[in-house]
PDB file of N, CA and C in Angstrom:
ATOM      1  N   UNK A   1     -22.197  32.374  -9.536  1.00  0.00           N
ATOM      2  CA  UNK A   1     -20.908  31.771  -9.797  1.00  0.00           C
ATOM      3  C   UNK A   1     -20.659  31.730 -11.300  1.00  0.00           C
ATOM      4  N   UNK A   2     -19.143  31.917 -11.600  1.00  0.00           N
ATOM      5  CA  UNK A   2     -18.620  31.817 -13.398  1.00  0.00           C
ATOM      6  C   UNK A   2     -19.169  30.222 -13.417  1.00  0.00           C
ATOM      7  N   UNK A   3     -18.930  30.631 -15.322  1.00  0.00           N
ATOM      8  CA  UNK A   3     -19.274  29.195 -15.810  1.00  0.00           C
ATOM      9  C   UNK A   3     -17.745  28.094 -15.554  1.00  0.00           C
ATOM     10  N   UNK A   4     -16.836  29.386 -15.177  1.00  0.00           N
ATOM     11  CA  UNK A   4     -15.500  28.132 -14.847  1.00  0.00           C
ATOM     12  C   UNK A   4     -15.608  27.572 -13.803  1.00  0.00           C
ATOM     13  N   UNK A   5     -15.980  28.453 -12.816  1.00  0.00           N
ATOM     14  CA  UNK A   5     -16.438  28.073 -11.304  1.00  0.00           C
ATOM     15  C   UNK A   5     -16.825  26.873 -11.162  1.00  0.00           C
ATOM     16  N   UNK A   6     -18.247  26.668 -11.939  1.00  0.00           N
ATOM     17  CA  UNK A   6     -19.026  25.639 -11.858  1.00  0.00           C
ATOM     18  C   UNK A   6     -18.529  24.537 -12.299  1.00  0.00           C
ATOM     19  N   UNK A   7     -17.815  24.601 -13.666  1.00  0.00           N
ATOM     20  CA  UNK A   7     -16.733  23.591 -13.879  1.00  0.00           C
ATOM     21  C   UNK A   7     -15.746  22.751 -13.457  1.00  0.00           C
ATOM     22  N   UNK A   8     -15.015  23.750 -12.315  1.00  0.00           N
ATOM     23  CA  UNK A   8     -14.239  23.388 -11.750  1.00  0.00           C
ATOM     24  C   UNK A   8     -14.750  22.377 -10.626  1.00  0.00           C
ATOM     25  N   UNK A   9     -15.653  23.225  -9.741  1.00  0.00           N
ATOM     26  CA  UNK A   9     -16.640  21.859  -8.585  1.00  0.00           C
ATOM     27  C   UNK A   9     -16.827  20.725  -9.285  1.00  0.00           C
ATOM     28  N   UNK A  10     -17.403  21.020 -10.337  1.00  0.00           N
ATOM     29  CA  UNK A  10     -17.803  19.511 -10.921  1.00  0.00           C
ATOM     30  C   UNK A  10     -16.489  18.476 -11.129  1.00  0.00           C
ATOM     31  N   UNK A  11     -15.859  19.396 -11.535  1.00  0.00           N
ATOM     32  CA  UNK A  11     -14.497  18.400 -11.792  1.00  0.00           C
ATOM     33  C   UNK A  11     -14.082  17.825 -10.289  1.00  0.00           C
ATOM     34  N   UNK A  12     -14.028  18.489  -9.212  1.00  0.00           N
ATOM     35  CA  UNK A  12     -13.461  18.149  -8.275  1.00  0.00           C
ATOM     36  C   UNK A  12     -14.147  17.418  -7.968  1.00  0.00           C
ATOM     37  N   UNK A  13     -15.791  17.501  -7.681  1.00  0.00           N
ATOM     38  CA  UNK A  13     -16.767  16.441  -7.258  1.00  0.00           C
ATOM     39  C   UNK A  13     -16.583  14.982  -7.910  1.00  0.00           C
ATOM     40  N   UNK A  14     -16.500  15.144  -9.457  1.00  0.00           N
ATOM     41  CA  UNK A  14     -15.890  13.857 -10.161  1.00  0.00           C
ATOM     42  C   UNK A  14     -14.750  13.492  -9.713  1.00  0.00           C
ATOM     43  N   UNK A  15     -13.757  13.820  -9.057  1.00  0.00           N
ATOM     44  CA  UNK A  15     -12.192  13.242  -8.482  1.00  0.00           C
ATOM     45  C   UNK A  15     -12.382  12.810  -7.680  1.00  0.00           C
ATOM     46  N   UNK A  16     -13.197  13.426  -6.713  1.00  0.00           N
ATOM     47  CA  UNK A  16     -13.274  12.744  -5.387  1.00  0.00           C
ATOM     48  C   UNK A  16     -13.965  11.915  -5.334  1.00  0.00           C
ATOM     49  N   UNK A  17     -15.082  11.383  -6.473  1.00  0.00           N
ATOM     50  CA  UNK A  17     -16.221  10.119  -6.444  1.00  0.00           C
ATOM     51  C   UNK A  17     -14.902   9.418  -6.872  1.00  0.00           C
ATOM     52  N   UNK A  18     -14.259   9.434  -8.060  1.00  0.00           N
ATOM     53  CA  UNK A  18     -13.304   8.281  -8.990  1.00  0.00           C
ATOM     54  C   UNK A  18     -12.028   7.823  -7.539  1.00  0.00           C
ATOM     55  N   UNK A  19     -12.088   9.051  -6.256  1.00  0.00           N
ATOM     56  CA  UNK A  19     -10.895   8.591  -5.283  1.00  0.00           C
ATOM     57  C   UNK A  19     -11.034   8.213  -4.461  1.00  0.00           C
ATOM     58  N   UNK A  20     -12.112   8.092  -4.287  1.00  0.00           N
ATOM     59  CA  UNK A  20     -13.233   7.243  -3.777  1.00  0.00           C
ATOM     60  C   UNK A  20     -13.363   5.858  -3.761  1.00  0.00           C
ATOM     61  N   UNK A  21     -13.499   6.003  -5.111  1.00  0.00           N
ATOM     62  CA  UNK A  21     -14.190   4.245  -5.346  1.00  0.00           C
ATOM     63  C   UNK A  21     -12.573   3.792  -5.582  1.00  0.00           C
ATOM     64  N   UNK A  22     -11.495   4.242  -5.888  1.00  0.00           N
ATOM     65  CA  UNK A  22     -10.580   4.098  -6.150  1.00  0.00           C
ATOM     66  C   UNK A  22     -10.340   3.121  -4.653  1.00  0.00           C
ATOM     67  N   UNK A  23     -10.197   4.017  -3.733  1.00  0.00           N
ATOM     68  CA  UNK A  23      -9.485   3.856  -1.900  1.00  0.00           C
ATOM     69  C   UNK A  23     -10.148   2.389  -1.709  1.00  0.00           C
ATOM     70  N   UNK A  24     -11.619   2.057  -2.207  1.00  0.00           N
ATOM     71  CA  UNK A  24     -12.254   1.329  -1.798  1.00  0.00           C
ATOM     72  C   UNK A  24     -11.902  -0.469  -2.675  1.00  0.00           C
ATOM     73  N   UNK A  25     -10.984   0.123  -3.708  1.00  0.00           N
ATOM     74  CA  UNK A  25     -10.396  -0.601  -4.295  1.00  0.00           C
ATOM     75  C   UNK A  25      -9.448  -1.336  -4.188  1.00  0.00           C
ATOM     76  N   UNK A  26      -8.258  -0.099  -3.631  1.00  0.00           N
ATOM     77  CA  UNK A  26      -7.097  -0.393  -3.342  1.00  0.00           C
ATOM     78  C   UNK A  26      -7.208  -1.792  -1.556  1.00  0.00           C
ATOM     79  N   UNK A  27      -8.189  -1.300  -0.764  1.00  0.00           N
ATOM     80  CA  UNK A  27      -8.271  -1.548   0.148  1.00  0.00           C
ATOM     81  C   UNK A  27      -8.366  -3.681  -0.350  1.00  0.00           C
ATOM     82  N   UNK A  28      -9.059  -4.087  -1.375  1.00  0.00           N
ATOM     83  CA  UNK A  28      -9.150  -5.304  -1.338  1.00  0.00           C
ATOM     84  C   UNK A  28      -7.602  -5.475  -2.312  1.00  0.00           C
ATOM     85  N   UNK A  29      -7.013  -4.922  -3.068  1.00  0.00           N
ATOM     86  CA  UNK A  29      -5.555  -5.215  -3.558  1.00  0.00           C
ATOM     87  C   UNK A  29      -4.711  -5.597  -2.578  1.00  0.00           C
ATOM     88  N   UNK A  30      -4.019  -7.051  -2.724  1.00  0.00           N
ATOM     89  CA  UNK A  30      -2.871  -7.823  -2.090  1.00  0.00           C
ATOM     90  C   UNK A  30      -1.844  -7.438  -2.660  1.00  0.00           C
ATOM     91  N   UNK A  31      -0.541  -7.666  -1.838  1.00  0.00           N
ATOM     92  CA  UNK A  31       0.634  -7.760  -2.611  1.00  0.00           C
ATOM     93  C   UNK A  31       1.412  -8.923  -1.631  1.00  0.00           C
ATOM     94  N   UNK A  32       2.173  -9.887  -2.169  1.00  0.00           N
ATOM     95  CA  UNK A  32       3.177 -10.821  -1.417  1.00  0.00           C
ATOM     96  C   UNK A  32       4.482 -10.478  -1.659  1.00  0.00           C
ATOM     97  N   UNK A  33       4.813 -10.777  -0.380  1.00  0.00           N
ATOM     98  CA  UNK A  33       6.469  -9.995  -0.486  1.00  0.00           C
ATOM     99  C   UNK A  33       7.165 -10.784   0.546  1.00  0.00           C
ATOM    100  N   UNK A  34       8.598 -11.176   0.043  1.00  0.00           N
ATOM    101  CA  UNK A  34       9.110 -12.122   1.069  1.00  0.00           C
ATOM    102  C   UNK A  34      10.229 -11.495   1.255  1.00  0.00           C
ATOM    103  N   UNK A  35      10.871 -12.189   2.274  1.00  0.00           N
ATOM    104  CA  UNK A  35      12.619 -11.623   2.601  1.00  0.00           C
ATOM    105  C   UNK A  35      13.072 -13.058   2.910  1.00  0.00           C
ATOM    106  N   UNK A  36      14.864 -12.677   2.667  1.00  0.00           N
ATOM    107  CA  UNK A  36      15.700 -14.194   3.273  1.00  0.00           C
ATOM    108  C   UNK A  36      15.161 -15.394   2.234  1.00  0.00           C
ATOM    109  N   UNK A  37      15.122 -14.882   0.716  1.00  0.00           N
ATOM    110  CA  UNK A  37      14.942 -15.851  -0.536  1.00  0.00           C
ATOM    111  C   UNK A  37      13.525 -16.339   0.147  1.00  0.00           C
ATOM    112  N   UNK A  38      12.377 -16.071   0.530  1.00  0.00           N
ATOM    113  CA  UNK A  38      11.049 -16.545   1.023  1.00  0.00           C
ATOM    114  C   UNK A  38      11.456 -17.513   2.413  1.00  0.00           C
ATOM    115  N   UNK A  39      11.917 -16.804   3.623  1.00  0.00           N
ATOM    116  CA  UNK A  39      12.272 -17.636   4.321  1.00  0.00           C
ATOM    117  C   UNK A  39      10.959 -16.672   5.345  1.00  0.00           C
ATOM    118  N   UNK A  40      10.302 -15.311   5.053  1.00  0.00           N
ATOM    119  CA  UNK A  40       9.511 -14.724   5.314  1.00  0.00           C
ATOM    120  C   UNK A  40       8.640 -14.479   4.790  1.00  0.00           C
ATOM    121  N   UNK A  41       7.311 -14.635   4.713  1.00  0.00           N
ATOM    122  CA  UNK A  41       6.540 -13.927   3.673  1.00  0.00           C
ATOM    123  C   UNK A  41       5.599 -13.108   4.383  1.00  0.00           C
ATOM    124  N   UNK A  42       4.988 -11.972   3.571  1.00  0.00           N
ATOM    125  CA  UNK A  42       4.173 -11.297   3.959  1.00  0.00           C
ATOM    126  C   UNK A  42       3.031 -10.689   3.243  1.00  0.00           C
ATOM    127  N   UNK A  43       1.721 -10.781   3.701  1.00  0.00           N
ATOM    128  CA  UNK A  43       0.534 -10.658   2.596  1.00  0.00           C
ATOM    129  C   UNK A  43       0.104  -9.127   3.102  1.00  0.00           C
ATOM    130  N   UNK A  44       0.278  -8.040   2.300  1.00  0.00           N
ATOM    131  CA  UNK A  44      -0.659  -6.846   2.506  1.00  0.00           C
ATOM    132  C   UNK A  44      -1.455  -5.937   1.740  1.00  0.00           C
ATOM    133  N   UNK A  45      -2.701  -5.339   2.150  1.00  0.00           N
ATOM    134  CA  UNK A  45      -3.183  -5.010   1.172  1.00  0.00           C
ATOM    135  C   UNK A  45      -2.914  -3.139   0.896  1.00  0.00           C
ATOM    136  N   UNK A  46      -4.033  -2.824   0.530  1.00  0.00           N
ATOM    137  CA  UNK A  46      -3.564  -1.614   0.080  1.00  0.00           C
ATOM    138  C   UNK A  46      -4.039  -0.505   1.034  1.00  0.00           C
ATOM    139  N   UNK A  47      -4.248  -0.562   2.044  1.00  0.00           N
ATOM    140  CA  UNK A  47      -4.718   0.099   3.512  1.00  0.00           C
ATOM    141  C   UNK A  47      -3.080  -0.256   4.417  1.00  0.00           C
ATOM    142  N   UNK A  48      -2.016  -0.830   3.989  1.00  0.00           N
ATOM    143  CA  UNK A  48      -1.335  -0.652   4.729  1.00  0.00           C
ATOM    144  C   UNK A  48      -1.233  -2.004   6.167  1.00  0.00           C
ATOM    145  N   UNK A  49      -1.967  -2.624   5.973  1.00  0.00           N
ATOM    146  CA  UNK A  49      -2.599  -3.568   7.043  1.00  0.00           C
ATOM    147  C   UNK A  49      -1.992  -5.130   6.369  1.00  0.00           C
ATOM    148  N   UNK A  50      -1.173  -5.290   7.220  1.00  0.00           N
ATOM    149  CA  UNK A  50      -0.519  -6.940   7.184  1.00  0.00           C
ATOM    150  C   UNK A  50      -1.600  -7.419   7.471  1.00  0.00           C
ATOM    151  N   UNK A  51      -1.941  -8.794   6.219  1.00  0.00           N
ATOM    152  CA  UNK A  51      -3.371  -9.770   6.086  1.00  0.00           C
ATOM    153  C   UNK A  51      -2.683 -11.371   6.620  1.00  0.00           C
ATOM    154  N   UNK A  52      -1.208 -11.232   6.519  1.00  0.00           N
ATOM    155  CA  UNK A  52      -0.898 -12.703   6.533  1.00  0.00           C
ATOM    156  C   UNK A  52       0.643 -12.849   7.039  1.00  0.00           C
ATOM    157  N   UNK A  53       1.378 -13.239   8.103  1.00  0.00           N
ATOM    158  CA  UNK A  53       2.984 -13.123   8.325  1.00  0.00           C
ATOM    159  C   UNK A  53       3.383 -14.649   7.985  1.00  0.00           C
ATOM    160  N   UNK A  54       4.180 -15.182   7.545  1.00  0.00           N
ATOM    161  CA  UNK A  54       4.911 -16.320   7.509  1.00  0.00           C
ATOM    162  C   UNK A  54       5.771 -16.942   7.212  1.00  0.00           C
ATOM    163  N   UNK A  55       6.597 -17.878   8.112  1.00  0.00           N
ATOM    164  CA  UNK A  55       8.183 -17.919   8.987  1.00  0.00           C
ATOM    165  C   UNK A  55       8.147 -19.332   8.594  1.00  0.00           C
ATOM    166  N   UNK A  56       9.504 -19.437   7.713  1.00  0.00           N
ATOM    167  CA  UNK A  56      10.201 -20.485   7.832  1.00  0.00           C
ATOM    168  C   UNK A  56      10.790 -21.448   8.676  1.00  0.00           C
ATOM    169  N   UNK A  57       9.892 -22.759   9.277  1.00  0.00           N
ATOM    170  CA  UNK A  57      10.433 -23.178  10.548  1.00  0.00           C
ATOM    171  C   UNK A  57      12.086 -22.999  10.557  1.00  0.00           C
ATOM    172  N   UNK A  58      12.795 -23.127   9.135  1.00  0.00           N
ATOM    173  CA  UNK A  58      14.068 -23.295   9.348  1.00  0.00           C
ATOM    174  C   UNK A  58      14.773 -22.454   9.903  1.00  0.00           C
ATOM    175  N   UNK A  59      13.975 -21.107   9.755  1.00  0.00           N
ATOM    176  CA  UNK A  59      14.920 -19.844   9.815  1.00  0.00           C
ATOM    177  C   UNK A  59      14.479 -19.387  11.739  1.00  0.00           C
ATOM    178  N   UNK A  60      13.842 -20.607  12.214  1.00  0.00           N
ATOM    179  CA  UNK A  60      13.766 -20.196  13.306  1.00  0.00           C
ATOM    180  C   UNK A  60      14.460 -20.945  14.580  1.00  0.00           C
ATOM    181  N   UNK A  61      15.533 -20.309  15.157  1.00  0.00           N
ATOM    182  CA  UNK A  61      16.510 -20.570  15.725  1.00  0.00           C
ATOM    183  C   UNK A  61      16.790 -19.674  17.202  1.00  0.00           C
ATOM    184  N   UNK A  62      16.537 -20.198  18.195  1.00  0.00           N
ATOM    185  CA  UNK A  62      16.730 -19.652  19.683  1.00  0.00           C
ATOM    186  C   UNK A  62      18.315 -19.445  19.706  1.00  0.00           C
ATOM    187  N   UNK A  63      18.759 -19.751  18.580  1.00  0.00           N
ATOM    188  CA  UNK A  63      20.060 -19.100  19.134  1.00  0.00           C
ATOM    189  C   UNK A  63      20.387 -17.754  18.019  1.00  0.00           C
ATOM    190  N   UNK A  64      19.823 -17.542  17.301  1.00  0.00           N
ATOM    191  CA  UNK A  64      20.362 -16.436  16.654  1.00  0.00           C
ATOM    192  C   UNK A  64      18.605 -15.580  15.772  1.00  0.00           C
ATOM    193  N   UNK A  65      18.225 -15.453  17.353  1.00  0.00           N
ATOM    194  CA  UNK A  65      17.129 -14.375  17.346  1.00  0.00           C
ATOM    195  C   UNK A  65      17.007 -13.353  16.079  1.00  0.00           C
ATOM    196  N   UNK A  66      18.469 -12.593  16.518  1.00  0.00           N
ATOM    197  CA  UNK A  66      18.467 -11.599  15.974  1.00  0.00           C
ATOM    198  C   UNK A  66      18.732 -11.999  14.020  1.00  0.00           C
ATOM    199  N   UNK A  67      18.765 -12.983  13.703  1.00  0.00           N
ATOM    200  CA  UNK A  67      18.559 -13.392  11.823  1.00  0.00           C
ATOM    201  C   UNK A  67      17.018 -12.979  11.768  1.00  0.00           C
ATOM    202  N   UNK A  68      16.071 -13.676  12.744  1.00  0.00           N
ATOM    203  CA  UNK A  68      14.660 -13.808  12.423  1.00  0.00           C
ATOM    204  C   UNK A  68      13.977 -12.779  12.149  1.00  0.00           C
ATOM    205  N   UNK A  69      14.398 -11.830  13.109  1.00  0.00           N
ATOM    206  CA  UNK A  69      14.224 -10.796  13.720  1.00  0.00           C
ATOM    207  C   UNK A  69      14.540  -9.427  12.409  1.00  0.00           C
ATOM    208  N   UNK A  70      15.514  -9.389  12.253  1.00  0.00           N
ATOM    209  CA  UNK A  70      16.410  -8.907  10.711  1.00  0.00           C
ATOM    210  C   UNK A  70      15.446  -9.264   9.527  1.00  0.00           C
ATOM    211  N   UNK A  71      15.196 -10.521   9.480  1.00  0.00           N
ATOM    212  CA  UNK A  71      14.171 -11.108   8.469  1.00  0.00           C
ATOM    213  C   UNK A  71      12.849 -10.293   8.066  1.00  0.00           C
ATOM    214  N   UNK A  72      12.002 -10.696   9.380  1.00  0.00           N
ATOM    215  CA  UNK A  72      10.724  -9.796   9.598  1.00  0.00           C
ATOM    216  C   UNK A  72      10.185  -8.464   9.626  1.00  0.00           C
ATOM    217  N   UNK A  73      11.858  -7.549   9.659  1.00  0.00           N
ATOM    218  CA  UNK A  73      11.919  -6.549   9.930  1.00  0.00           C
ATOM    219  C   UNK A  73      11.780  -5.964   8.212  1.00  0.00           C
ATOM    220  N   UNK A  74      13.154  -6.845   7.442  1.00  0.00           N
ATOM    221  CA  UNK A  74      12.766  -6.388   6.018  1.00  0.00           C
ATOM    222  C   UNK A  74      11.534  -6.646   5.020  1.00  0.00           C
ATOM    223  N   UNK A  75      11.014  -8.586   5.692  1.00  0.00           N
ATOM    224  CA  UNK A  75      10.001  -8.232   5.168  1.00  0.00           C
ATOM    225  C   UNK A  75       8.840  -7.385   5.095  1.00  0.00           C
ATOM    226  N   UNK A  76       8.597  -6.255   6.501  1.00  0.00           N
ATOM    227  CA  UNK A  76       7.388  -5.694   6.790  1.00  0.00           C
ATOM    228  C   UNK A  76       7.716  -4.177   6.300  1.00  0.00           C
ATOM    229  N   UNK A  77       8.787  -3.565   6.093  1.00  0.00           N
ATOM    230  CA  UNK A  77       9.600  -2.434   5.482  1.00  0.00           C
ATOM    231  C   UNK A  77       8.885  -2.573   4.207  1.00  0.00           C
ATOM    232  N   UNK A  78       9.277  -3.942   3.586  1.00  0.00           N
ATOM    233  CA  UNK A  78       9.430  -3.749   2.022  1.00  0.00           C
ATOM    234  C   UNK A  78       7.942  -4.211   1.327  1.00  0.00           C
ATOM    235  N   UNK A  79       7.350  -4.847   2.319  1.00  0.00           N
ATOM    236  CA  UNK A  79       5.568  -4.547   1.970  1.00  0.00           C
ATOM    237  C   UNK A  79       5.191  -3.509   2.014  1.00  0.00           C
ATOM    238  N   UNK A  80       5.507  -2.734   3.392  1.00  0.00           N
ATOM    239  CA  UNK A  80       4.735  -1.243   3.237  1.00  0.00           C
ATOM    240  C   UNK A  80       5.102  -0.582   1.872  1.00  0.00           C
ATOM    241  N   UNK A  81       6.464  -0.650   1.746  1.00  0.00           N
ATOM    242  CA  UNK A  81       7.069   0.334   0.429  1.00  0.00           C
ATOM    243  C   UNK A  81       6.166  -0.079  -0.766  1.00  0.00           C
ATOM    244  N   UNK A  82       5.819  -1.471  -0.894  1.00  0.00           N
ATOM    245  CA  UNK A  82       5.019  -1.570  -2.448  1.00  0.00           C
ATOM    246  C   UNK A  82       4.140  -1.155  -2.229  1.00  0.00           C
ATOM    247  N   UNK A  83       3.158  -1.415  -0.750  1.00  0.00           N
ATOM    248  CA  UNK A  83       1.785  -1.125  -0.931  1.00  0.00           C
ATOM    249  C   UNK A  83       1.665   0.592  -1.126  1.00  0.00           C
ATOM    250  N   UNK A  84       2.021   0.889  -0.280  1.00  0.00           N
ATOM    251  CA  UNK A  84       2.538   2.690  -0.651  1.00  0.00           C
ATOM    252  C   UNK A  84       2.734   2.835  -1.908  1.00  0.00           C
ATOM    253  N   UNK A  85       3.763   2.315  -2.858  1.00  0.00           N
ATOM    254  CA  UNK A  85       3.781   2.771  -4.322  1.00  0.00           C
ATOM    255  C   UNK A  85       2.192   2.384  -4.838  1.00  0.00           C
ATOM    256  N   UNK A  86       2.020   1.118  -4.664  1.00  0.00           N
ATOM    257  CA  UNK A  86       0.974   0.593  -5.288  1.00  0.00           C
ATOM    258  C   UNK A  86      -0.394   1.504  -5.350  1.00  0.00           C
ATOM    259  N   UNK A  87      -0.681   2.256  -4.118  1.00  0.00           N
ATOM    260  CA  UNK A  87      -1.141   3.564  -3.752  1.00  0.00           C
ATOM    261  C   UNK A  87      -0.994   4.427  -4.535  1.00  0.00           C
ATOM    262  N   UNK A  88       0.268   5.131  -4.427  1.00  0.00           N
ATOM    263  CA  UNK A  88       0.602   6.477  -5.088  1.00  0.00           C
ATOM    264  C   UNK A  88       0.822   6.005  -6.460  1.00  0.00           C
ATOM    265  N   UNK A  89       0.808   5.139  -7.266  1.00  0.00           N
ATOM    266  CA  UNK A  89       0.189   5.079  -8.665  1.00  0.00           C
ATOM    267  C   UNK A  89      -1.104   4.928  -9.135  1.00  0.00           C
ATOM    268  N   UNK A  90      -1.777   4.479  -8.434  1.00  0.00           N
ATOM    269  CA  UNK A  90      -3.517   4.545  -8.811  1.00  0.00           C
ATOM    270  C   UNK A  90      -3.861   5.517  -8.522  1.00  0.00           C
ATOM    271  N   UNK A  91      -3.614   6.074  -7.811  1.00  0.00           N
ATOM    272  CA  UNK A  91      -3.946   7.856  -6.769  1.00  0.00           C
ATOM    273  C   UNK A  91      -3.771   8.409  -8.264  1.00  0.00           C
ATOM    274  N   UNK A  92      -2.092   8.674  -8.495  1.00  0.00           N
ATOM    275  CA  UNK A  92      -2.093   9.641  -9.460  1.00  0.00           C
ATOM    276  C   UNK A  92      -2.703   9.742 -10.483  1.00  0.00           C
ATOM    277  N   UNK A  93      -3.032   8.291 -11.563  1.00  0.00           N
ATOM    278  CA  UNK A  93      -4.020   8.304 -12.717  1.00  0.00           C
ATOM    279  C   UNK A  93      -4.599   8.943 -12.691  1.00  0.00           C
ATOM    280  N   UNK A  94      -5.875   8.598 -10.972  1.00  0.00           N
ATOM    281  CA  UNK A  94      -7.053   9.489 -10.752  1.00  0.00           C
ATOM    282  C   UNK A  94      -6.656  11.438 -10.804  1.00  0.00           C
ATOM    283  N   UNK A  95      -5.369  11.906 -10.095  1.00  0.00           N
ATOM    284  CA  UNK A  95      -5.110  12.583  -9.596  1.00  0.00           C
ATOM    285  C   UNK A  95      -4.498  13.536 -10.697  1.00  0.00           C
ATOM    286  N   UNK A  96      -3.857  12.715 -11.598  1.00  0.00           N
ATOM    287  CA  UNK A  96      -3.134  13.663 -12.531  1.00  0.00           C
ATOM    288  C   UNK A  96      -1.962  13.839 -12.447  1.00  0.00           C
ATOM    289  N   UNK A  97      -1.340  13.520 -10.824  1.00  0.00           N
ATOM    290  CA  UNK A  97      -0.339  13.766 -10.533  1.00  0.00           C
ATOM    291  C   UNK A  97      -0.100  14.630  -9.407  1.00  0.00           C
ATOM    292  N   UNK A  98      -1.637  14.932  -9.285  1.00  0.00           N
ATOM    293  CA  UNK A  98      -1.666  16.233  -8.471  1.00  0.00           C
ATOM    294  C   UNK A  98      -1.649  15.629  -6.931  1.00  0.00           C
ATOM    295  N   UNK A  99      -0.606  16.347  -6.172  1.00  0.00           N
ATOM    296  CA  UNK A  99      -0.711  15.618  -4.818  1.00  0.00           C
ATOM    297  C   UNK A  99      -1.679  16.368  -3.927  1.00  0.00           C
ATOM    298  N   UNK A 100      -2.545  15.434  -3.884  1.00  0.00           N
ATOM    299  CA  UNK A 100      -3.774  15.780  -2.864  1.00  0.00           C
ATOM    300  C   UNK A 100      -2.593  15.484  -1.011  1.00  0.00           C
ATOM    301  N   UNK A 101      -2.670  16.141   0.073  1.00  0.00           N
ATOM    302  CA  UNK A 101      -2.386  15.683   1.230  1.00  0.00           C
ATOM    303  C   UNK A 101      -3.804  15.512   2.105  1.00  0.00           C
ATOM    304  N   UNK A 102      -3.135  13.668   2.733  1.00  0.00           N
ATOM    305  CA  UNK A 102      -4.664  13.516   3.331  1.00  0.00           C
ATOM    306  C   UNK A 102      -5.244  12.226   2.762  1.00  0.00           C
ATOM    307  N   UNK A 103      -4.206  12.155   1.136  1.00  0.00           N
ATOM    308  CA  UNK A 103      -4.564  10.895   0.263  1.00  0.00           C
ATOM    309  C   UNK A 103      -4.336   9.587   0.958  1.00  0.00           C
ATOM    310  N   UNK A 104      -4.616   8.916   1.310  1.00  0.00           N
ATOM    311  CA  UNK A 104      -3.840   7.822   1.714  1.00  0.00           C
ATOM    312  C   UNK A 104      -2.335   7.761   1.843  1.00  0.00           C
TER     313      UNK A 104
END
C-alpha cells in the first residue's frame, strides 16, 4: 500500500474513534424544550429518546382535547429538531462537514 493509502486509514480510523466517543457523548446530552409558554415541557437527549414529558394541570381540559394534544405535538417536533441539530453540529466538527450516511 502508498504512503497516502496508509494515511488515509489512519485518518479514517482516527474519525471513527473521535465519532465514537463523540455518539457516546451526545447520548448523555439533555436539551429542555417547552411549548404553550411552558405549559409542556420536554426533556431529550441526544439519541433522540424523550427522558421526561410534562403537562400543565391547567392546560388539561376534557373539553378541548384537541389544545393538549396540539401542545404535545409541538413540544415533541421541536425537541427532536434541537436534538437532531445538536447532533449534526458535533458530528460535523468531528466530520469536517463531511456527511457520513448512517451518522446518527
Amino acid at each position: 500500500m502508498s504512503k497516502n493509502m496508509n494515511n488515509l486509514l489512519r485518518q479514517a480510523q482516527q474519525m471513527q474513534q473521535k465519532m465514537s466517543t463523540l455518539q457516546k457523548e451526545l447520548e448523555g446530552r439533555e436539551l429542555d424544550v417547552s411549548s404553550g409558554g411552558g405549559m409542556v415541557k420536554i426533556k431529550i437527549n441526544g439519541k433522540q429518546e424523550i427522558l421526561e414529558l410534562k403537562i400543565d394541570k391547567e392546560c388539561v381540559d376534557p373539553n378541548d382535547v384537541a389544545t393538549l394534544e396540539e401542545l404535545v405535538l409541538t413540544a415533541v417536533n421541536q425537541a427532536t429538531k434541537e436534538s437532531q441539530d445538536m447532533v449534526s453540529n458535533a458530528m460535523s466538527k468531528v466530520t469536517g462537514g463531511l456527511s457520513i450516511p448512517g451518522m446518527f
